[in-house]
Every structure is written in C-alpha cells, then in structure tokens.
Protein backbone atom coordinates (compact mmCIF):
# COMPACT_ATOMS: atom_id res chain seq x y z
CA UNK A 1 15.23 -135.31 -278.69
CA UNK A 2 15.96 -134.05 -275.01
CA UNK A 3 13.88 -131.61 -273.63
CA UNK A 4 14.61 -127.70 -274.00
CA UNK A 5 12.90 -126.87 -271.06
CA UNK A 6 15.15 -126.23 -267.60
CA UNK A 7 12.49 -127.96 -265.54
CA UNK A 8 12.78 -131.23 -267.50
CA UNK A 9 16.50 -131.48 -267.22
CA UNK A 10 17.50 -134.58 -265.45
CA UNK A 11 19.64 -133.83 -262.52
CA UNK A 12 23.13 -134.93 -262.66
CA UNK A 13 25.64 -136.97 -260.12
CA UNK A 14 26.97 -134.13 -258.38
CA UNK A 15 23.97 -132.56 -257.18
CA UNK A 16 24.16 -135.84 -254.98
CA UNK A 17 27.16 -135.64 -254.45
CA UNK A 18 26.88 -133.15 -251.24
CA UNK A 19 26.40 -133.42 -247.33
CA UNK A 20 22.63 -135.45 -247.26
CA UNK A 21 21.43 -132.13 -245.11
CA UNK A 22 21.95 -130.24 -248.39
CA UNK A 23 20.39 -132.68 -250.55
CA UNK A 24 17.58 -133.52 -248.66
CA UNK A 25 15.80 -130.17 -248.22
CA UNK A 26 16.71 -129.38 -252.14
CA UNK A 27 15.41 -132.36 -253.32
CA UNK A 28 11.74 -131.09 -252.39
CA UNK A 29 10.08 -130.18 -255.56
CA UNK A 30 11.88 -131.76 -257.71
CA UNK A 31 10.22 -134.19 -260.48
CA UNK A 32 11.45 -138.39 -259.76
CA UNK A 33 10.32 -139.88 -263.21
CA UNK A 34 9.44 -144.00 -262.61
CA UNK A 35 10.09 -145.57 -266.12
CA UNK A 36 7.71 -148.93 -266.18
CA UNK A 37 6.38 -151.01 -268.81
CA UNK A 38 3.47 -149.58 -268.79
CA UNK A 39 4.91 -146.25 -269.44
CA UNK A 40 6.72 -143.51 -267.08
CA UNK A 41 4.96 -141.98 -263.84
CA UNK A 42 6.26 -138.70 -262.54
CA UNK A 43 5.74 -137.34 -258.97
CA UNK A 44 6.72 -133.89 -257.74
CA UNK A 45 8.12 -134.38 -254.20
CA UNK A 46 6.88 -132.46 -251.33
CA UNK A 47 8.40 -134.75 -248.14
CA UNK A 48 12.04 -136.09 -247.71
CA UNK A 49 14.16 -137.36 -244.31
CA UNK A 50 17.62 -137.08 -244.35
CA UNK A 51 19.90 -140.14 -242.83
CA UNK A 52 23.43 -138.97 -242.19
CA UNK A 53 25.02 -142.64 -242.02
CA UNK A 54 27.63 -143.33 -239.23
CA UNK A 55 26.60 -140.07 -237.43
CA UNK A 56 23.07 -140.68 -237.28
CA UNK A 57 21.77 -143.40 -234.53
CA UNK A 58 18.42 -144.01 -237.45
CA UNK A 59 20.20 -144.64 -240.35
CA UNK A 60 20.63 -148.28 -241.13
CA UNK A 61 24.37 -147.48 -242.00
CA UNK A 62 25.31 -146.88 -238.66
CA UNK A 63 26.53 -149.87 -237.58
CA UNK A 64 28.10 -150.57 -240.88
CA UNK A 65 28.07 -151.74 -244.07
CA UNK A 66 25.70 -154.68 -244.69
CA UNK A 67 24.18 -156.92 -247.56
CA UNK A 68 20.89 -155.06 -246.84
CA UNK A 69 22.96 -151.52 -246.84
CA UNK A 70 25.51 -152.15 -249.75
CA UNK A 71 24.18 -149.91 -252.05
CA UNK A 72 24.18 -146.95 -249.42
CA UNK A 73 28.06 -147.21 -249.50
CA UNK A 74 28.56 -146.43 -253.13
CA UNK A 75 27.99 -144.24 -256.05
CA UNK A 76 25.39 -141.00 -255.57
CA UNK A 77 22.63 -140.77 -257.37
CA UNK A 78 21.74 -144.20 -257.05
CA UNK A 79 18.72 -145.90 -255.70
CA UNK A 80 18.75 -147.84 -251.95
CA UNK A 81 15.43 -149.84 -251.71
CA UNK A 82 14.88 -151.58 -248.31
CA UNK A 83 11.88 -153.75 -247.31
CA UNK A 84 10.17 -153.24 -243.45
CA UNK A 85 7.86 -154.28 -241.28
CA UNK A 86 7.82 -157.82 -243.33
CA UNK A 87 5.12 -156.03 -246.11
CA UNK A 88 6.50 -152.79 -247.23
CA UNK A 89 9.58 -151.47 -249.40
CA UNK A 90 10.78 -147.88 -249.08
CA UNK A 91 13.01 -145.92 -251.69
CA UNK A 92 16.15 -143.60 -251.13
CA UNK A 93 18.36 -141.63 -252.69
CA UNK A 94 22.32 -142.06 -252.23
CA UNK A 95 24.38 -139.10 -250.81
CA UNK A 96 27.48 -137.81 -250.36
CA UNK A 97 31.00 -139.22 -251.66
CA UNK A 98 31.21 -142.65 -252.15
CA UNK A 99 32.02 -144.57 -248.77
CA UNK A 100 29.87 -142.11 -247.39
CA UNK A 101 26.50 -144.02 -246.55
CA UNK A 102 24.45 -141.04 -246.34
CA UNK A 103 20.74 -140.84 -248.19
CA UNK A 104 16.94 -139.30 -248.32
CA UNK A 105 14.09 -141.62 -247.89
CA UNK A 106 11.51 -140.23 -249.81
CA UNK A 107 8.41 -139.76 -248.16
CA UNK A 108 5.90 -138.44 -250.03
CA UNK A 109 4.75 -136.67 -253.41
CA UNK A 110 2.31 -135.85 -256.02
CA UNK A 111 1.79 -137.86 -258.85
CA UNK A 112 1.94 -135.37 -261.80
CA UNK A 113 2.24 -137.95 -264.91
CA UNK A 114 1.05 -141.37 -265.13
CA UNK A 115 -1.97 -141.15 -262.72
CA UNK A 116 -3.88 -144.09 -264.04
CA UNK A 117 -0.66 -146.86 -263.95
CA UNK A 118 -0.33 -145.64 -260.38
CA UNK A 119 -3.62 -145.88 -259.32
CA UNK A 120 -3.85 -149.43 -260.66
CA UNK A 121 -1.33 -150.67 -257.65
CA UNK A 122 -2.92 -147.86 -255.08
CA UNK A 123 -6.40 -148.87 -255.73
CA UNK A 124 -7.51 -147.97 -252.12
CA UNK A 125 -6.36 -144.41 -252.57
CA UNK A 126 -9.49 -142.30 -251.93
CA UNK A 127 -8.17 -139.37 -253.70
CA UNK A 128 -5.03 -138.92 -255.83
CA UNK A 129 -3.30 -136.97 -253.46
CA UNK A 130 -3.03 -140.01 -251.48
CA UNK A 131 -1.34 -142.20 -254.24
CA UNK A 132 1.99 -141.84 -252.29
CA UNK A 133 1.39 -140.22 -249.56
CA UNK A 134 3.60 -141.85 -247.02
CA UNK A 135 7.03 -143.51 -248.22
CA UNK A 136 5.98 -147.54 -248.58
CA UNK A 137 2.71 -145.83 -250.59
CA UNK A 138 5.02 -144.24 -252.62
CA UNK A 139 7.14 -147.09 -253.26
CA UNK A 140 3.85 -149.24 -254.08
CA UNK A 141 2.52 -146.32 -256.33
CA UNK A 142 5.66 -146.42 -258.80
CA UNK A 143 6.03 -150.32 -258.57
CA UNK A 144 9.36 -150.06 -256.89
CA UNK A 145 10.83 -153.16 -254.82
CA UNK A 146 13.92 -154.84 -253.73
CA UNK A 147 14.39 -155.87 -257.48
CA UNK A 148 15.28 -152.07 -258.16
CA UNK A 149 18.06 -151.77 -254.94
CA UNK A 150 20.80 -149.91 -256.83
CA UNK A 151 19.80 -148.55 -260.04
CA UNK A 152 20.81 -145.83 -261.07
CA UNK A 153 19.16 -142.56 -260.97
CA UNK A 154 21.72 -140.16 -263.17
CA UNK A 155 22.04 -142.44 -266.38
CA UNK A 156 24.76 -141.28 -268.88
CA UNK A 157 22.48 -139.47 -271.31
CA UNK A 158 20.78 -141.91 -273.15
CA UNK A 159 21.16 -144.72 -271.56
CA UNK A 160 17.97 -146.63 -270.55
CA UNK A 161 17.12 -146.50 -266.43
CA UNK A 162 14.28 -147.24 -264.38
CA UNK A 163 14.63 -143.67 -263.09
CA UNK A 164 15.32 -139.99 -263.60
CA UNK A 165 15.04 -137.08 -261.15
CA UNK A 166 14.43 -134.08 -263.11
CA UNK A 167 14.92 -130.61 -261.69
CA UNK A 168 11.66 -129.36 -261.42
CA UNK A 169 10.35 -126.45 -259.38
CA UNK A 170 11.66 -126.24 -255.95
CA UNK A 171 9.23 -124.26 -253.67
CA UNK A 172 10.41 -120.65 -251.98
CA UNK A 173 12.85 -121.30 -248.65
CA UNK A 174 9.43 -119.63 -246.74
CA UNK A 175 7.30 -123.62 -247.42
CA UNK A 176 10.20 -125.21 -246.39
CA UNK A 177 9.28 -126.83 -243.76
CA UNK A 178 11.48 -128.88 -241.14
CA UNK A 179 10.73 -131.60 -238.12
CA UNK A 180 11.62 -134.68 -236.51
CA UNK A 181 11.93 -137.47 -238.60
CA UNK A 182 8.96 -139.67 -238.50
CA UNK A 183 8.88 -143.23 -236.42
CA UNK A 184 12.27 -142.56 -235.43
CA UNK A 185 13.34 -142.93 -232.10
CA UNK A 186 16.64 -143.09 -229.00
CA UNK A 187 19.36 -141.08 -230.13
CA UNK A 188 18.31 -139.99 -233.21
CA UNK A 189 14.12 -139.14 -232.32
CA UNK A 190 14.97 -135.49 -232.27
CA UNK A 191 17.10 -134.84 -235.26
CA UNK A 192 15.04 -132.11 -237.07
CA UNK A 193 16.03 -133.70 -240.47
CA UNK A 194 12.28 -134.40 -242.13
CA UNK A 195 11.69 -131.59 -244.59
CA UNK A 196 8.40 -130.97 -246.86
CA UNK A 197 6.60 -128.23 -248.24
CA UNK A 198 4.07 -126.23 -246.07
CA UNK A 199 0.42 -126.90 -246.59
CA UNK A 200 1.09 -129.77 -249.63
CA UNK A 201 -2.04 -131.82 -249.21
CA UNK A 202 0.62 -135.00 -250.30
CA UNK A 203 2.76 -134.64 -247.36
CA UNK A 204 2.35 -137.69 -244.82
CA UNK A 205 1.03 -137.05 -241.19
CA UNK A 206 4.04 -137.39 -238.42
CA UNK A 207 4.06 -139.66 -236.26
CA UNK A 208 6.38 -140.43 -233.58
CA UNK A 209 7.61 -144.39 -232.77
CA UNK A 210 5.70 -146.36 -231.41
CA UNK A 211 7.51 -149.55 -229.57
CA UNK A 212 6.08 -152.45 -231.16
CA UNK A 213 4.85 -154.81 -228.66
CA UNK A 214 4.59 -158.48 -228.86
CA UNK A 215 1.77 -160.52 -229.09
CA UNK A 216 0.76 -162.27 -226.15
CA UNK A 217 1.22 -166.03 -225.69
C-alpha cells in the first residue's frame, strides 16, 4: 500500500521537467531511494551541481549529443551514469524538456536507510557520514554503474525501478548554500551552480581542477 505520508511521496516527471538551475538547488533534501537485491538504501541529499547542457562549457552535452551522453538528451527524471578518470562512475539526474541535455550530478548525501548494504561496498568509510560523501562514493555506496545509464527515476506507480526520489524535507532557503562547481575549469570554473546545505557533515570538500599532468617518460 503506498505511503500516506507527504515526505514519502515519490516525486513525479514534471518536477524535472524545469530549467536544471531550478531543479538543482530543490533537489537538496530530498530522499533518492536505491532499490538492490539486497534490499533498498535511501540517502537524503545535501550536495548537487547543476550542468546546463549547450550553454555550459562543463557539461558533457556541450558539444553534442554522444553515445556516452544519449541519455542526457531524453526523458526527465531519468538516470545519466557516466564513468571517469578510468575507475569511477558518477550519477545524474535528467532536466529540462526533452532535447534539452540539462542535469544534476549528485554529489553527496546521507545514507538514512540501508546503512549496512552500503557500507559493505564503502568498507573504507571511517564514519557513516562518509558513505557517499563525494559523487563516485556515492555512486559506489548505492551500487550504481554504467549498467543503470537510463533508468528511470519516476516509474508509473507500481512499476518496478531501480530508483525513486521521494520528496523528503528540503532544508530552509537560509542552508542553502551556493559555489563553484567542483574540478571544473575554462569557461565554465566560475559558474556558481554547486549547491548543498550549510554545515551537513556529508557534503564533499571543494576543490578546484587540477590539470592532470602526464607521467614522465
């Protein structure tokens, strides 16, 4: 039987369907249920970055639509899982109208259900508020991968899905907090589009990019 209570009711397609710089900031304490085999894990998140497509220099849809980027191009509400740095996948959310390739990478949050499954693939995690602290953390901590790259986050009600993001608790506009994104850098270093809440001890530190240099021969 579906939940009576208004913090445990999924969110539906057209809360996605918006301008990304709406969604993202909104999105913050809001409840993204993981449904694995082992049973679901919930995390409340408290860090988000907004990437605004072909008017955005960091998105990876501003050059275009790729294989890698497909899913970024279609449906909101739906799930765009990328892989980086050779070792790490991240997780977004889909934005905007469809053709619009705007989404939130999500960053950071607090495990609130399902502490043990996610502590059995972020072993190293000193303390639980560092289960997904950091976006590939995250993705590790709810056993998401490339595998998951468009599912859908606003199932028809009933319908079975690796995900749900339920409304939650969003935290007063006074925590809101908002920065440069992290790791991003030319055109688009400055954008003040990472949000999180104030003073969350789950929120990743920033960190500005870093050129990568190569090894020497």
């Amino acid at each position: 039987m579906p939940s009576t209570d208004p913090q445990r009711a999924p969110l539906r397609r057209d809360f996605f369907d918006r301008p990304v710089l709406e969604v993202a900031p909104d999105l913050l304490g809001r409840v993204l249920v993981r449904n694995t085999p082992d049973g679901p894990v919930e995390l409340r998140l408290t860090e988000v970055e907004a990437y605004d497509g072909p008017n955005d220099p960091g998105s990876h849809a501003y050059r275009g639509r790729t294989a890698r980027n497909a899913v970024m191009f279609g449906e909101p509400g739906h799930v765009y899982v990328y892989f980086t740095y050779g070792m790490h996948f991240c997780m977004n959310l889909v934005c905007g109208p469809e053709g619009t390739p705007s989404g939130v990478l999500l960053r950071a949050g607090e495990v609130t259900a399902g502490t043990a499954s996610a502590r059995t693939r972020r072993p190293t995690a000193r303390r639980d508020a560092e289960l997904a602290r950091g976006p590939a953390r995250l993705a590790l901590a709810l056993g998401v991968d490339r595998a998951l790259d468009g599912a859908d986050a606003c199932p028809p009600d009933g319908a079975p899905s690796p995900f749900l993001v339920l409304t939650g608790t969003p935290p007063p506009p006074g925590l809101v907090a908002t920065g440069p994104r992290t790791g991003v850098s030319g055109d688009g270093a400055h954008a003040p589009w990472r949000y999180w809440i104030d003073g969350d001890p789950t929120v990743s530190p920033y960190r500005r990019h870093a050129p990568r240099r190569r090894a020497a021969r």
